[in-house]
Protein backbone atom coordinates (compact mmCIF):
# COMPACT_ATOMS: atom_id res chain seq x y z
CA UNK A 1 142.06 -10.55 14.12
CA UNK A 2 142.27 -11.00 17.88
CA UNK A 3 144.25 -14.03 20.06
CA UNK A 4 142.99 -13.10 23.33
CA UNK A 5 141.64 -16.08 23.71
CA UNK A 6 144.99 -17.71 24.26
CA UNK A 7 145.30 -16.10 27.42
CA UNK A 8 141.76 -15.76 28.49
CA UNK A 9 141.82 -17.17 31.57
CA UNK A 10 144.77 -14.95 32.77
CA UNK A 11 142.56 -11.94 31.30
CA UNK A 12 139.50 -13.16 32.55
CA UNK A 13 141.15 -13.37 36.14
CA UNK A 14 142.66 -9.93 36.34
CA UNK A 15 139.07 -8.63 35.19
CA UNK A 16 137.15 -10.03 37.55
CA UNK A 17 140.26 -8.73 40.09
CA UNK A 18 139.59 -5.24 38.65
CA UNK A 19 135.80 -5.39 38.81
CA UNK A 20 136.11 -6.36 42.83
CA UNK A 21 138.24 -3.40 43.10
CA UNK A 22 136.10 -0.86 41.08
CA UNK A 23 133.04 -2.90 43.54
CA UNK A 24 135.22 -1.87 46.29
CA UNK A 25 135.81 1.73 45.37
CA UNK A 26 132.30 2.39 44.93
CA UNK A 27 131.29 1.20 48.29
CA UNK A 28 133.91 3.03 49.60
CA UNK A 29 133.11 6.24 48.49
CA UNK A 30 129.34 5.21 49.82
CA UNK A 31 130.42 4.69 53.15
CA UNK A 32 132.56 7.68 52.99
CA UNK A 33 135.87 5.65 53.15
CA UNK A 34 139.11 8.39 53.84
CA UNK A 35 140.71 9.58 50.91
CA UNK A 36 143.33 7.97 51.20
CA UNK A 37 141.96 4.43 51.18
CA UNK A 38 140.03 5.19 48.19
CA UNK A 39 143.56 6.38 46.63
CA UNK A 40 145.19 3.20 47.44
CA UNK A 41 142.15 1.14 45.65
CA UNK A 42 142.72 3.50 42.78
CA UNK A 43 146.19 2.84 42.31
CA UNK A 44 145.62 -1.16 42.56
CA UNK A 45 142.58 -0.26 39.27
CA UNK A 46 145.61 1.68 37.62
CA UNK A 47 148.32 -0.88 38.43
CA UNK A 48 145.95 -3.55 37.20
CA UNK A 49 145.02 -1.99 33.93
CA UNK A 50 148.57 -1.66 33.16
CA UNK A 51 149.43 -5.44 33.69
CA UNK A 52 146.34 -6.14 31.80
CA UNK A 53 146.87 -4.10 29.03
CA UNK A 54 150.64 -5.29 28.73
CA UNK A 55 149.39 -8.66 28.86
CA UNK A 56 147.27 -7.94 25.87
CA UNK A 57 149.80 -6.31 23.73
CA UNK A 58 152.45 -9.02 24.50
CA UNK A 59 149.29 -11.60 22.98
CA UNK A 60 148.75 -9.38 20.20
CA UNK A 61 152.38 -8.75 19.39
CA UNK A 62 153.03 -12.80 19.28
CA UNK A 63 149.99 -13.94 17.09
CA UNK A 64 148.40 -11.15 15.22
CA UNK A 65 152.02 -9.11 14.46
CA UNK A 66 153.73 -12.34 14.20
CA UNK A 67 151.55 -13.45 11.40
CA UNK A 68 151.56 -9.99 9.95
CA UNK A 69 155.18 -10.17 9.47
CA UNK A 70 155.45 -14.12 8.30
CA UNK A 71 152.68 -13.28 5.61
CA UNK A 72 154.57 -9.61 4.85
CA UNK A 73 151.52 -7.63 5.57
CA UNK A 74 152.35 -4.52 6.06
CA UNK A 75 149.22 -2.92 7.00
CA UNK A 76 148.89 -4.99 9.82
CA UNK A 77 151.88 -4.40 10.64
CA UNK A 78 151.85 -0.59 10.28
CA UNK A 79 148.63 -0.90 12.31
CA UNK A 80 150.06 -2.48 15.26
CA UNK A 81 152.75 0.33 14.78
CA UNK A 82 149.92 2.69 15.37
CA UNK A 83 147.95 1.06 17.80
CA UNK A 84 151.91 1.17 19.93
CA UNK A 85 152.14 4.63 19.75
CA UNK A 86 149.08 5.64 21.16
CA UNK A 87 149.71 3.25 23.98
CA UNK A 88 153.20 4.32 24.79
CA UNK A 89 152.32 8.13 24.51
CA UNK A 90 148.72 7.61 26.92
């Protein structure tokens, strides 16, 4: 089950900001941009990833886990648990 859509328009936003900088890097590296410009686009795509990804898991954690735990389903639950891990440990 997925909630995104409660905060689509914040995750539709930092997208579209993450596709202009991926657009960015790419014409970057055609133009044969310094290293060191292409490394600061990189980090605002990692930076951005992270904030989107938090965002997601923050949705996710309030709707989907929320339920889980109301309704006492535990697989759900233990699936979140999972899903946690891997993004903690990545």
């Amino acid at each position: 089950m997925s909630h995104i859509t409660d905060n689509i328009t914040d995750i539709d936003t930092r997208l579209a900001t993450l596709e202009g900088h991926i657009k960015a890097i790419r014409q970057m590296v055609d133009s044969d941009k310094s290293c060191d410009d292409i490394l600061l686009q990189l980090t605002a795509v990692k930076g951005g990833i992270d904030q989107l990804s938090k965002l997601i898991l923050i949705s996710h954690a309030s709707t989907c886990v929320k339920s889980a735990i109301q309704n006492n389903d535990l697989v759900e639950y233990e699936h979140f648990v999972e899903v946690l891990k891997k993004y903690i440990n990545k």
